[in-house]
Protein backbone atom coordinates (compact mmCIF):
# COMPACT_ATOMS: atom_id res chain seq x y z
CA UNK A 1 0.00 0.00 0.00
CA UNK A 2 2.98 2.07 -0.01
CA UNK A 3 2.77 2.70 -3.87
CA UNK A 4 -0.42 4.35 -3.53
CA UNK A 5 1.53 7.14 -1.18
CA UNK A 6 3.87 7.65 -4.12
CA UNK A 7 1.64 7.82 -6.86
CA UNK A 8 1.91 11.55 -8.92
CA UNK A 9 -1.83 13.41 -8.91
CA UNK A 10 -1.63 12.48 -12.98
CA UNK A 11 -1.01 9.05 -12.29
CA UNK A 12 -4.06 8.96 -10.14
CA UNK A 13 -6.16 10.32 -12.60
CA UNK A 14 -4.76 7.86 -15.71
CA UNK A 15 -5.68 5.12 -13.12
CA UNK A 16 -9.21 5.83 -12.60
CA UNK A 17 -9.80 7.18 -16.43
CA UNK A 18 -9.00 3.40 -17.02
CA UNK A 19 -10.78 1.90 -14.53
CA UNK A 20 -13.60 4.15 -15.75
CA UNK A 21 -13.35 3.28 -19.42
CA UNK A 22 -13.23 -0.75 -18.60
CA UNK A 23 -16.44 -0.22 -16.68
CA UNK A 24 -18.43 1.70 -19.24
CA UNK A 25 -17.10 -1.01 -21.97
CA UNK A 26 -17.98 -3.90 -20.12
CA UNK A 27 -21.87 -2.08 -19.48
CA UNK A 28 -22.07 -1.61 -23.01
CA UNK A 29 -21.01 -4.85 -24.21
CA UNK A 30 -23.54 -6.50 -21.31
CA UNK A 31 -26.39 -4.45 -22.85
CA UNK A 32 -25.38 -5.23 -26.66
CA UNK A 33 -24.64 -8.80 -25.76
CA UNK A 34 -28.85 -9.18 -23.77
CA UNK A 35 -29.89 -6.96 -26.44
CA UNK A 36 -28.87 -9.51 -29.28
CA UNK A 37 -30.51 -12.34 -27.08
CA UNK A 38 -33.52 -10.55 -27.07
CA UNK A 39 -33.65 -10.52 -31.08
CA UNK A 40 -32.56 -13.77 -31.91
CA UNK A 41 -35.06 -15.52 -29.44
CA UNK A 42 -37.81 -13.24 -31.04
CA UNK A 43 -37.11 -14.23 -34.00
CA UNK A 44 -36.55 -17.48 -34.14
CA UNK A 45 -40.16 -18.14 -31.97
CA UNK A 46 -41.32 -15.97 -35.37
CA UNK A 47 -39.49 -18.80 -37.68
CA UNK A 48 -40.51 -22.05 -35.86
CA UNK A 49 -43.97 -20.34 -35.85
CA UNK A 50 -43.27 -20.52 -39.96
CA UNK A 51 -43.37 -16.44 -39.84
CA UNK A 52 -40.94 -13.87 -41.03
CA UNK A 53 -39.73 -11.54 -38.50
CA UNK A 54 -39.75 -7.76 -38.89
CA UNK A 55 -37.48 -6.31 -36.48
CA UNK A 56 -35.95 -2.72 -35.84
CA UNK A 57 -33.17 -2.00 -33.26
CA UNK A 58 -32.53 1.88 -31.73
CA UNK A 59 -29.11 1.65 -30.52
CA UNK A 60 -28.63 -1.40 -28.81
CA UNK A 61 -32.73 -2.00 -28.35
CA UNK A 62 -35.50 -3.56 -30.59
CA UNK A 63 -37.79 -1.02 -31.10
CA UNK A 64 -40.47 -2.83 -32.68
CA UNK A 65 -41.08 -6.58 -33.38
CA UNK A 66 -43.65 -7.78 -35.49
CA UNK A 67 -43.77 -11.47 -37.39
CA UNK A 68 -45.57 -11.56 -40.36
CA UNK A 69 -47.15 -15.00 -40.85
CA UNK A 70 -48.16 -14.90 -44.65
């Protein structure tokens, strides 16, 4: 714990920047990674219904989900 005494004001700061970054990244790529769960088990109850799925996505959400069953 001695190295945390010693550690410049900058170095400080580059430490939590990082630690800040890795968080935000691993938030985003939780959301995109439940977000593309979401769609692909939509979609394929559309297909084994024998439907085709209309999907749009805002960002990392589905927006709207409809399956056309013609």
């Amino acid at each position: 714990m001695n190295w945390i005494k010693k550690m410049t004001p900058v170095q400080g700061l580059v430490i939590m920047g990082t630690i800040v970054v890795i968080v935000a990244a691993s938030l985003i790529a939780t959301q995109s990674y439940f977000g593309y769960l979401e769609v692909t088990e939509a979609a394929n109850r559309c297909f084994d219904k024998g439907g085709l799925p209309v999907i749009e996505k805002s960002g990392l959400r589905m927006t709207y989900f409809h399956c056309n069953m013609e």
